[in-house]
C-alpha atoms as a PDB file:
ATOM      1  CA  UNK A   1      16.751 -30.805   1.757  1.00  0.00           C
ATOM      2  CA  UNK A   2      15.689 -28.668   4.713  1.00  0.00           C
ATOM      3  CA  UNK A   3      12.053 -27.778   4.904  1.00  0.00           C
ATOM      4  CA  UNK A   4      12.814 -24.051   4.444  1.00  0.00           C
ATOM      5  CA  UNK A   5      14.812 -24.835   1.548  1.00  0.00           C
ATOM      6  CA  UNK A   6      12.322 -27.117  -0.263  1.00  0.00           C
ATOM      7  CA  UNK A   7       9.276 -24.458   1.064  1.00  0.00           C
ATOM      8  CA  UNK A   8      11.573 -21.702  -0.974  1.00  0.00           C
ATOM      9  CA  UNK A   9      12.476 -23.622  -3.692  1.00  0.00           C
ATOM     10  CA  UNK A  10       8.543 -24.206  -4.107  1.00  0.00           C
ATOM     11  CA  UNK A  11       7.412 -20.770  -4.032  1.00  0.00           C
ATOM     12  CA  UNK A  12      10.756 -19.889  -6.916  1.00  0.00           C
ATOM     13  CA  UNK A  13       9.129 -22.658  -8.988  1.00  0.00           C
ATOM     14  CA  UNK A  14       5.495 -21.048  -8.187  1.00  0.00           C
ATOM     15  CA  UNK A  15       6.609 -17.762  -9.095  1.00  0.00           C
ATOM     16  CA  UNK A  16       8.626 -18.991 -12.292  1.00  0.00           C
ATOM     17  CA  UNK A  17       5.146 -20.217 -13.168  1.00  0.00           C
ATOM     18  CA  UNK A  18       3.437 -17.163 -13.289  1.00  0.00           C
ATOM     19  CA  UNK A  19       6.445 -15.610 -14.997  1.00  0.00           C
ATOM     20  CA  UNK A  20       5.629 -17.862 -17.953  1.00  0.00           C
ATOM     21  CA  UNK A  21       1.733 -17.184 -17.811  1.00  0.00           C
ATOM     22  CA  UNK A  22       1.136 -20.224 -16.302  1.00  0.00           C
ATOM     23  CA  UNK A  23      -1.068 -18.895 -13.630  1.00  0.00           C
ATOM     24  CA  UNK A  24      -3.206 -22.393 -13.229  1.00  0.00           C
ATOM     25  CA  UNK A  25      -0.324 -23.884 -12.280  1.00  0.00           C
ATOM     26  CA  UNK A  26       1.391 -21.695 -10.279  1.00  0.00           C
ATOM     27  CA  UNK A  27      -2.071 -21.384  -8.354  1.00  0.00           C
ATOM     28  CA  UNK A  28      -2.599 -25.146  -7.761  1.00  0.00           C
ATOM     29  CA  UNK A  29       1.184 -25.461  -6.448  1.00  0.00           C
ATOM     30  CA  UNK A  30       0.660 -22.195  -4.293  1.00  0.00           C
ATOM     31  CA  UNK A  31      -2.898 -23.316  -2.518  1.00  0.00           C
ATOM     32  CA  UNK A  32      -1.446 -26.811  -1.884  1.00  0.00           C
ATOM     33  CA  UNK A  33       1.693 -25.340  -0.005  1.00  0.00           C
ATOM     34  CA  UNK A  34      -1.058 -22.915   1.940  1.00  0.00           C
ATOM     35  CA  UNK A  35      -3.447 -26.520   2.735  1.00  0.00           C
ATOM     36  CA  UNK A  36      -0.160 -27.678   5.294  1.00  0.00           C
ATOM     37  CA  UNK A  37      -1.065 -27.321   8.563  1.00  0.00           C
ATOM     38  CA  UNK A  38       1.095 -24.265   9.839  1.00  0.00           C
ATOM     39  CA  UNK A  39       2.414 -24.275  13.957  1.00  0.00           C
ATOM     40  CA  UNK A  40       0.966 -21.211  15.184  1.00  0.00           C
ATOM     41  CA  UNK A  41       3.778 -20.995  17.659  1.00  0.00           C
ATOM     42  CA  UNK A  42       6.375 -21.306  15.701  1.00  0.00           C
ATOM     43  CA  UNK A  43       7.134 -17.691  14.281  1.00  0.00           C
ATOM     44  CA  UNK A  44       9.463 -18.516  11.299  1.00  0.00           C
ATOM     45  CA  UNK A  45       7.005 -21.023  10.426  1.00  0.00           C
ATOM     46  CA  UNK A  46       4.046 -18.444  10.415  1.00  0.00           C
ATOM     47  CA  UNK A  47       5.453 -16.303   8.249  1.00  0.00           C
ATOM     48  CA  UNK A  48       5.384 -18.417   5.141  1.00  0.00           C
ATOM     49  CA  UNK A  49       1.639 -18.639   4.079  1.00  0.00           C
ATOM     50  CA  UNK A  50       2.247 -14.201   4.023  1.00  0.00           C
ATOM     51  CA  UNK A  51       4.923 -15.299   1.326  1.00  0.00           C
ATOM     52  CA  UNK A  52       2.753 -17.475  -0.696  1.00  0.00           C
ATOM     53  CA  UNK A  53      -0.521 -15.891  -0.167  1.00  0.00           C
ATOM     54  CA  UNK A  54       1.630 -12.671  -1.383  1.00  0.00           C
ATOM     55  CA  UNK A  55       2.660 -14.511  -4.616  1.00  0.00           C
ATOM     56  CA  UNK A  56      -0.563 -16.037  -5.141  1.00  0.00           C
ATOM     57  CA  UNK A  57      -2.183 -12.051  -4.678  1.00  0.00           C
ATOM     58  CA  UNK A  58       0.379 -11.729  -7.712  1.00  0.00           C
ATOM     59  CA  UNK A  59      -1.211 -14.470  -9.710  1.00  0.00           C
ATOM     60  CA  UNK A  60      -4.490 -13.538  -9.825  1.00  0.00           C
ATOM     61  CA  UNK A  61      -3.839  -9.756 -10.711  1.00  0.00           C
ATOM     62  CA  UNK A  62      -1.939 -11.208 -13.547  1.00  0.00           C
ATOM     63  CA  UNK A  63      -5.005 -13.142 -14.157  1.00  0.00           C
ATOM     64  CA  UNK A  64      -6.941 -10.282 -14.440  1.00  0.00           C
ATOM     65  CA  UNK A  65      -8.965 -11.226 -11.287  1.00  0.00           C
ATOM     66  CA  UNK A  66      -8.975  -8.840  -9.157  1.00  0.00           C
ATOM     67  CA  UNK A  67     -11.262  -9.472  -6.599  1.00  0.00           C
ATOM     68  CA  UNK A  68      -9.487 -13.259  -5.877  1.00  0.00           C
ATOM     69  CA  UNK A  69      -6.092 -10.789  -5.082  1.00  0.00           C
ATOM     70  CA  UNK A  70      -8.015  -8.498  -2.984  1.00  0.00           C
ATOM     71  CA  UNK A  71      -9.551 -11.511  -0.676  1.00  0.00           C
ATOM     72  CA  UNK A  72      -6.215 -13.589  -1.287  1.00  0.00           C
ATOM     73  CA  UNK A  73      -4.637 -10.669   0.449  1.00  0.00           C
ATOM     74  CA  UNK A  74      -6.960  -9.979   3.105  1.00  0.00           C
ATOM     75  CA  UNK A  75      -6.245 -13.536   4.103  1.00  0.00           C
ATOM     76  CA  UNK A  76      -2.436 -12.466   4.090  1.00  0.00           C
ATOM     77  CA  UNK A  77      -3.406  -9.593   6.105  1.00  0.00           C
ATOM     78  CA  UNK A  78      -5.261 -11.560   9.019  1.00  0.00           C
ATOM     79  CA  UNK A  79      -1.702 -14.188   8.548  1.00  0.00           C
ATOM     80  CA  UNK A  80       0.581 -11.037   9.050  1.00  0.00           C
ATOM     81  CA  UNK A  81      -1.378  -9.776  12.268  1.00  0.00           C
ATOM     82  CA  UNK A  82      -0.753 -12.668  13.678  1.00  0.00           C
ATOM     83  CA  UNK A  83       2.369 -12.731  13.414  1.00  0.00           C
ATOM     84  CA  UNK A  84       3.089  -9.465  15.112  1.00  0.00           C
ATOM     85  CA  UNK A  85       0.932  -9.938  17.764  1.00  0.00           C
ATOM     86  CA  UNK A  86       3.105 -13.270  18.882  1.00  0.00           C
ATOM     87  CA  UNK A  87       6.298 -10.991  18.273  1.00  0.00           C
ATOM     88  CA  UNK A  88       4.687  -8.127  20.718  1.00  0.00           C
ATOM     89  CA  UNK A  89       4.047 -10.726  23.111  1.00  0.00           C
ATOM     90  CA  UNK A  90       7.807 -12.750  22.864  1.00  0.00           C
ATOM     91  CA  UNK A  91       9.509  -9.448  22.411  1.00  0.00           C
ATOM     92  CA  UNK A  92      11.329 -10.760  18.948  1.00  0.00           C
ATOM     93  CA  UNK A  93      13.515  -8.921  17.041  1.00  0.00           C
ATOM     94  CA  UNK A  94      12.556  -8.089  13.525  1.00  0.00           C
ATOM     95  CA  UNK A  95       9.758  -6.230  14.514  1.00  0.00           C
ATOM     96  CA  UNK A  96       9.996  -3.091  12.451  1.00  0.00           C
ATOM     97  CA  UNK A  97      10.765  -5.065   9.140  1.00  0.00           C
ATOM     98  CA  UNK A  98       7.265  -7.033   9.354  1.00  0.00           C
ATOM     99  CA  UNK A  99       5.388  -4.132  10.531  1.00  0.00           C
ATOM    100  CA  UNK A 100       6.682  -3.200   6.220  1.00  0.00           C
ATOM    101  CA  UNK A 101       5.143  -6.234   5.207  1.00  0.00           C
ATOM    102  CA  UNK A 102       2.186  -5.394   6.836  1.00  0.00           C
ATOM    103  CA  UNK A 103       1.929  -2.088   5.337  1.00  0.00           C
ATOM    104  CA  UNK A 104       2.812  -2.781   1.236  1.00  0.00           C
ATOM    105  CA  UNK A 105       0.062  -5.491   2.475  1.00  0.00           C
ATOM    106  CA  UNK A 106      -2.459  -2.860   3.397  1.00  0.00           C
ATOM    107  CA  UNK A 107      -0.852  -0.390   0.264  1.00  0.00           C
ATOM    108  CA  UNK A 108      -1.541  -3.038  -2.120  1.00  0.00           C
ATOM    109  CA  UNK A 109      -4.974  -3.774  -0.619  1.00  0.00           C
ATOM    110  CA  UNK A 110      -5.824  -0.278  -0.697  1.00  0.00           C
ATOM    111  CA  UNK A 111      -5.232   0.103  -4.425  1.00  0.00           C
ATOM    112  CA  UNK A 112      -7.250  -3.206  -5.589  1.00  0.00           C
ATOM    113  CA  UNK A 113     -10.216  -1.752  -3.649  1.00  0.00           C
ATOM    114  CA  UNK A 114      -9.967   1.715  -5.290  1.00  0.00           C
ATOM    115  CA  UNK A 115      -9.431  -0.365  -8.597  1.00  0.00           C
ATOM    116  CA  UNK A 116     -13.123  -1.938  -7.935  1.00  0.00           C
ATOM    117  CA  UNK A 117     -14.078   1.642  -7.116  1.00  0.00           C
ATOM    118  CA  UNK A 118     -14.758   0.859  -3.032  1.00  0.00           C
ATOM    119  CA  UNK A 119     -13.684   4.155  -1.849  1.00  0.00           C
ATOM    120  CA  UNK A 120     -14.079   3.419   1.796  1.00  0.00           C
ATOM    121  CA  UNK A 121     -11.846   0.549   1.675  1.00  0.00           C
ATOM    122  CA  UNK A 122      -9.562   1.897   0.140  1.00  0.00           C
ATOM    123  CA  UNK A 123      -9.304   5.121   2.303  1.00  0.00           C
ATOM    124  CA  UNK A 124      -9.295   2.614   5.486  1.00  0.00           C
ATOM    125  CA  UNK A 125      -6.501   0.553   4.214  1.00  0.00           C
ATOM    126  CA  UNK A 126      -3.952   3.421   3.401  1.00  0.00           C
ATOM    127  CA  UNK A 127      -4.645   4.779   6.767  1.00  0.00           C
ATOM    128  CA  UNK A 128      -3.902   1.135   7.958  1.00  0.00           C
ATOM    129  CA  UNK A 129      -0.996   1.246   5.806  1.00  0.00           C
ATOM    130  CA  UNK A 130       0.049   4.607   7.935  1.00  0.00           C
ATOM    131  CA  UNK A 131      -0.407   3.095  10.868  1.00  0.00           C
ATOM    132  CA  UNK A 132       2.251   0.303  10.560  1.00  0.00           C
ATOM    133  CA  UNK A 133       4.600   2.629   8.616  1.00  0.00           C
ATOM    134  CA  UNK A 134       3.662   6.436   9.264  1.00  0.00           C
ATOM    135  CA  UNK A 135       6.745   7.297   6.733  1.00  0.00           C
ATOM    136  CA  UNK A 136       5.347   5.674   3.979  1.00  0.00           C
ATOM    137  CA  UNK A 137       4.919   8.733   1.603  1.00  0.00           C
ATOM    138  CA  UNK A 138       3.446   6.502  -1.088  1.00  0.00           C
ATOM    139  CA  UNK A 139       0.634   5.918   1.067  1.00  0.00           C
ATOM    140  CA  UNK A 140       0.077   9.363   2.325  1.00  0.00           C
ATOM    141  CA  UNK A 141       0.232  11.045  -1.151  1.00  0.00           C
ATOM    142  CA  UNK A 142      -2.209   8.482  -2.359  1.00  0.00           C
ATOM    143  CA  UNK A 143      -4.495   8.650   0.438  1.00  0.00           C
ATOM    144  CA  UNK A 144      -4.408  12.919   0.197  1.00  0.00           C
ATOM    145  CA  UNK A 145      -5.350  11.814  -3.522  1.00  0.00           C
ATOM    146  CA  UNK A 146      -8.356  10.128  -2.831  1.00  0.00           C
ATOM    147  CA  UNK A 147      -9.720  12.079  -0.015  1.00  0.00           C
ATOM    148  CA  UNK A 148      -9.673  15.046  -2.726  1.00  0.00           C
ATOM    149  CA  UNK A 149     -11.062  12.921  -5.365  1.00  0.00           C
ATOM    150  CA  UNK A 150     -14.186  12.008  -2.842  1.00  0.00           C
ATOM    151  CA  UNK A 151     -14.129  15.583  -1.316  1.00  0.00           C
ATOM    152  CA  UNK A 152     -13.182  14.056   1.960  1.00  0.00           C
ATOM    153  CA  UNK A 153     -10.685  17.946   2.611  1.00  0.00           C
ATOM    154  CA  UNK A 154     -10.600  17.669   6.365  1.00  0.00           C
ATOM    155  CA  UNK A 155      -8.962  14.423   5.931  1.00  0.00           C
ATOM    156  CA  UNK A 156      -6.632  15.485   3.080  1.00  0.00           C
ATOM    157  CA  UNK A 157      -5.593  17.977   4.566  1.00  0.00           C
ATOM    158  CA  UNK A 158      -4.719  15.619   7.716  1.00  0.00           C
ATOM    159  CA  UNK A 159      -2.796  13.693   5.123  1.00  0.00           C
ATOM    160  CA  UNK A 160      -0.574  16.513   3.924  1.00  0.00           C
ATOM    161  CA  UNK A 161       0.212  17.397   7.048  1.00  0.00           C
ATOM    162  CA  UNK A 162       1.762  13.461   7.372  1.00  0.00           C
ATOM    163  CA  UNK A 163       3.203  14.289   4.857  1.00  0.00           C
ATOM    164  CA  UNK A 164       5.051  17.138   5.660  1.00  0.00           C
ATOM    165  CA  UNK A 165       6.200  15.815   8.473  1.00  0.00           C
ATOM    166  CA  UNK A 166       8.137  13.178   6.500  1.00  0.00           C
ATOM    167  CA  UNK A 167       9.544  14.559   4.034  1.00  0.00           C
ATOM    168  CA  UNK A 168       9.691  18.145   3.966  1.00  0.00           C
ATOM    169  CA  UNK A 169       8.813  20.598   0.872  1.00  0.00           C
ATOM    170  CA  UNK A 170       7.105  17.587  -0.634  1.00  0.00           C
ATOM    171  CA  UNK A 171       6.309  18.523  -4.377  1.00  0.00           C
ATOM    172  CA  UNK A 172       2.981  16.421  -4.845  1.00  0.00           C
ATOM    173  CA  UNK A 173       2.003  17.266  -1.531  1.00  0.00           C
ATOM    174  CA  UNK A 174       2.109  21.017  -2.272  1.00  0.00           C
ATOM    175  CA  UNK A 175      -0.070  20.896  -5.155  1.00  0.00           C
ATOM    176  CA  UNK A 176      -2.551  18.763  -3.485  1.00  0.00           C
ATOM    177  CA  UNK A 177      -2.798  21.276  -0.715  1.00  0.00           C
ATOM    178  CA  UNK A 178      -3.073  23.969  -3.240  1.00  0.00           C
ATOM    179  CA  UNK A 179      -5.796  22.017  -4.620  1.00  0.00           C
ATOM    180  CA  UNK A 180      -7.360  21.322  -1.423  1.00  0.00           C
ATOM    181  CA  UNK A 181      -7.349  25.394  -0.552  1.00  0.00           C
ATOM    182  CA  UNK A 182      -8.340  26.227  -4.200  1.00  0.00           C
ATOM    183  CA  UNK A 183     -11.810  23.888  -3.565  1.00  0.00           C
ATOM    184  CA  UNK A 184     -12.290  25.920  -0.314  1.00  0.00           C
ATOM    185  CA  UNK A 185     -12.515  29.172  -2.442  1.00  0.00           C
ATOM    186  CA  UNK A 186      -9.124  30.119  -0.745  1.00  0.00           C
ATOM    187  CA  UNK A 187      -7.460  31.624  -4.106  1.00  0.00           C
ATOM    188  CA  UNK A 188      -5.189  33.465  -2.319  1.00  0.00           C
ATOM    189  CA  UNK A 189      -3.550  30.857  -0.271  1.00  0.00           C
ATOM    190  CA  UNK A 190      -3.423  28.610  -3.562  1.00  0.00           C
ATOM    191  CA  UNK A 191      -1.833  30.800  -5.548  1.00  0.00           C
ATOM    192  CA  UNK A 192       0.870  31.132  -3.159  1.00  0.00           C
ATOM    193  CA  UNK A 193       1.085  27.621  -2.738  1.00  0.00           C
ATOM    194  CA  UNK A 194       1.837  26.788  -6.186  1.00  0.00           C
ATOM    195  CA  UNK A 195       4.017  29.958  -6.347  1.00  0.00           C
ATOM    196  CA  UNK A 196       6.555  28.485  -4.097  1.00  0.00           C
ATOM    197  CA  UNK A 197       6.545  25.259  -5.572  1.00  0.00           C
ATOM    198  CA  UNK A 198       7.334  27.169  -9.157  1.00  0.00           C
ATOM    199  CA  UNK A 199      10.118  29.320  -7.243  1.00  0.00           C
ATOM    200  CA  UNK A 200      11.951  25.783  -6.469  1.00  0.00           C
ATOM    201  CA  UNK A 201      10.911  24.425  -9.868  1.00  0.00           C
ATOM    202  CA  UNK A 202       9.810  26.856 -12.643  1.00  0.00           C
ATOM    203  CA  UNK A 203       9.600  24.166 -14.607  1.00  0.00           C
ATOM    204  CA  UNK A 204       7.222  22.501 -13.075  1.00  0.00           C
ATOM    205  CA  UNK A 205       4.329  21.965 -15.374  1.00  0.00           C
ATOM    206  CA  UNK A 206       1.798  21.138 -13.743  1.00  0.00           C
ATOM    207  CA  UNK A 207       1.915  23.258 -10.536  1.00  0.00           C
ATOM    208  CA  UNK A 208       2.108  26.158 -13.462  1.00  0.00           C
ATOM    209  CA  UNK A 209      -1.288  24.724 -15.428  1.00  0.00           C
ATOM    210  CA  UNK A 210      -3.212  24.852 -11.821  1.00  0.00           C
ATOM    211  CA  UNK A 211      -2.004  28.321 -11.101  1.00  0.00           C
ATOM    212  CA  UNK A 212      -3.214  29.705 -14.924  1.00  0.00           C
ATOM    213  CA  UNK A 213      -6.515  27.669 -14.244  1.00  0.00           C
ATOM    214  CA  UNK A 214      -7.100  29.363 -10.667  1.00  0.00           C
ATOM    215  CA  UNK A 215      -6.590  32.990 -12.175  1.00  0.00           C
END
């Protein structure tokens, strides 16, 4: 069996593991394939600790741990910048499909540190998370979200306007700039707000609730 084959077939025997609940297991098979000494020039060989150290991120949050996914994923964080720094340097194709990785890497990060309530981390990694995919509109929306919730409205507002740029007339968007305006005593300009977001759905509840509560 070819290395790849047997490395894949490990991490599908890792991941059946943890399907079962059988995290210590699946952890002790994971951190033994991540102890092999990895060629740092080789690219396709580089990219396999992201894969397990990925999974293994996966078996501590289902072991209720999640501080050891948070640092288990920084590590796969530091693994996936290096791989795109030897793919900017040898030109390699693929480019824009690990630049995702490194983004759901920084997405995921990002919502572990706002789960252990470390609000500048997890501001810094969604904006990371922008940075390697600027069209991610689950990381803009939740970004928006948390600047709000921390009163951080200059950079909310920053993050609508991402927003807008991807997708156009987006829904949550709208009522977090509503919000946003409504905090900066602008009643007028949130009213309106959520009045165009009822005209293309009156039955949107919750744009309706805010526009009650701001009259």
């Amino acid at each position: 069996m070819k290395g790849e084959d047997a490395g894949q077939l490990k991490l599908d025997m890792a991941e059946l593991y943890m399907k079962l609940g059988q995290h210590d297991k699946s952890e002790r098979m994971l951190s033994r394939e991540l102890e092999v000494k990895v060629d740092n020039s080789d690219l396709l060989a580089l990219t396999a600790p992201t894969k397990l150290l990925l999974l293994l991120s996966k078996v501590w949050e289902k072991a209720v741990n999640i501080q050891a996914s948070l640092t288990t994923l920084t590590d796969a964080h530091d693994n996936q910048s290096r791989v795109l720094k030897i793919m900017a340097v040898d030109q390699s194709g693929g480019n824009m499909e690990e630049r995702k990785v490194a983004a759901n890497i920084c997405q995921q990060m990002a919502e572990y540190a706002y789960m252990l309530r470390d609000h500048d981390a997890a501001i810094h990694f969604y904006m990371e998370a922008l940075a390697y995919s600027p069209e991610n509109t689950n990381s803009s929306v939740d970004l928006a979200r948390l600047c709000m919730q921390v009163n951080d409205l200059e950079q909310c507002q920053m993050s609508y306007m991402t927003l807008l740029k991807a997708v156009a007339n987006n829904e949550a968007a709208t009522v977090m700039m509503a919000d946003m305006v409504f905090r900066k005593v602008d009643f007028e300009m949130a009213a309106f707000l959520f009045q165009q977001l009822l005209q293309r759905r009156p039955n949107y509840w919750t744009a309706l609730a805010k526009l009650v509560q701001g009259m």
